[in-house]
Protein backbone atom coordinates (compact mmCIF):
# COMPACT_ATOMS: atom_id res chain seq x y z
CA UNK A 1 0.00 0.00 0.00
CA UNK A 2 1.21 3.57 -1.02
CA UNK A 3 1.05 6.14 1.17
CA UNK A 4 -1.92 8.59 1.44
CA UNK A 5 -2.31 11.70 0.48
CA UNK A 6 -4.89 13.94 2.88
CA UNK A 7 -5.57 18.09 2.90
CA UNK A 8 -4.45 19.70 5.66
CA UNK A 9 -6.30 22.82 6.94
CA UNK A 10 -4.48 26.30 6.00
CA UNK A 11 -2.54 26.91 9.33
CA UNK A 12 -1.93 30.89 8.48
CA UNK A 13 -2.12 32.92 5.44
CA UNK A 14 -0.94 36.23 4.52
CA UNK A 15 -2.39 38.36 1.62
CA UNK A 16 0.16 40.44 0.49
CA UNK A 17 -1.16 44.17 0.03
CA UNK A 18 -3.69 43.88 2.05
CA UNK A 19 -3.46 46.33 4.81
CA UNK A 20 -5.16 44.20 7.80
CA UNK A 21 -4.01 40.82 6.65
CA UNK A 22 -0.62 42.50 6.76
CA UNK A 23 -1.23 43.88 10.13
CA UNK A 24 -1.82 41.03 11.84
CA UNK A 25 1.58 39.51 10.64
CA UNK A 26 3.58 42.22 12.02
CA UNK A 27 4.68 42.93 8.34
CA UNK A 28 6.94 45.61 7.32
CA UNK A 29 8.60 46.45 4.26
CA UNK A 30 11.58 49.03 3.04
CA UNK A 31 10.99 50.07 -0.79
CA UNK A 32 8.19 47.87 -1.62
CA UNK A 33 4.73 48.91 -2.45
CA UNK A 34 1.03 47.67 -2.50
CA UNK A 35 -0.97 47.95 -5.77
CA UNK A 36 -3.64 45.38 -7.22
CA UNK A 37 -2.20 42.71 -9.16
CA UNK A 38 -3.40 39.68 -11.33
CA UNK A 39 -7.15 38.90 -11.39
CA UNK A 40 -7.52 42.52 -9.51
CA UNK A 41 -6.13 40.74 -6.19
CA UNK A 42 -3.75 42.77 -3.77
CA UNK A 43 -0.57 42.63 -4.13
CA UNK A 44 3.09 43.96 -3.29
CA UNK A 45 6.30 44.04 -5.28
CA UNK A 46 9.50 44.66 -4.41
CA UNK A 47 10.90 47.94 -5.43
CA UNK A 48 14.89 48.56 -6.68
CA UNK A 49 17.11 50.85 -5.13
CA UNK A 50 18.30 51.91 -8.17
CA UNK A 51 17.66 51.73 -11.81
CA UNK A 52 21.45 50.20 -11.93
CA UNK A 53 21.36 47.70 -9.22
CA UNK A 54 19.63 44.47 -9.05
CA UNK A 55 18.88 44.63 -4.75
CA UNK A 56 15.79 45.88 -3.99
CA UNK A 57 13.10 45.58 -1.69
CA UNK A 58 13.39 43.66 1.69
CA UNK A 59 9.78 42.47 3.25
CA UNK A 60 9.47 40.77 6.74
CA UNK A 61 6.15 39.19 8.46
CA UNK A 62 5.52 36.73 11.23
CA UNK A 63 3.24 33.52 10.60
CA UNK A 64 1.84 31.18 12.51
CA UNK A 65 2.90 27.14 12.39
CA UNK A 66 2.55 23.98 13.71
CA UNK A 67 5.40 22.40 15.69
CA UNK A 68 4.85 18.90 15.30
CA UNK A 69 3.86 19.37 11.34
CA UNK A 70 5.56 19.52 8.48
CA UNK A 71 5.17 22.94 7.09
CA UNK A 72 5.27 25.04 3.79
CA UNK A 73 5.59 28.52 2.66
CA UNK A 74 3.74 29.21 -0.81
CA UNK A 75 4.15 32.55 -3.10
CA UNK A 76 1.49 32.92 -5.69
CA UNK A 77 3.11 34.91 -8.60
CA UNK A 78 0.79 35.69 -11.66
CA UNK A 79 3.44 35.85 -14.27
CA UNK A 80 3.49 39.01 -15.60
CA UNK A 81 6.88 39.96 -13.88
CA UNK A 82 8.71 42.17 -16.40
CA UNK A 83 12.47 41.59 -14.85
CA UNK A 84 14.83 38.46 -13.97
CA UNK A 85 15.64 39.32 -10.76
CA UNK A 86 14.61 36.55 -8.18
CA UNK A 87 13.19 36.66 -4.80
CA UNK A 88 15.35 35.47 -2.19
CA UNK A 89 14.06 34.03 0.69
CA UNK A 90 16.27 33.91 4.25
């Protein structure tokens, strides 16, 4: 017999660029900014420093997990970014 596969309920979730969702998780963020993104959801995207440096934005947030469970971290991105810079996560 294979293992099985069962949902799990949604421990946390952040919605980026929205102002109380992003209250809640204690989130801050230095050159970023809100706007409304794919499928008119909110959003936020990380902003460069400069025009000839590929740093830009840093975000942080607090979210709540289980500590017996495994856990995962998912970013919806739409696909319309218009750069190859990466996100970087720490």
């Amino acid at each position: 017999m294979t293992g099985l596969i069962t949902a799990s309920a949604v421990e946390d979730e952040l919605i980026f660029g929205n102002a109380s969702s992003e209250k809640r998780h204690s989130f801050t963020g230095h050159f970023t900014e809100a706007y409304t993104g794919g499928l008119r959801e909110p959003a936020r995207r990380m902003l460069p420093y400069s025009s000839a440096h590929w740093e830009g934005g840093t975000c942080s947030f607090r979210m709540r997990v289980n500590p017996v469970e495994q856990n995962y971290f998912t970013v919806r991105l739409f696909g319309d970014e218009t750069d190859r810079n990466n996100i970087l996560f720490l």
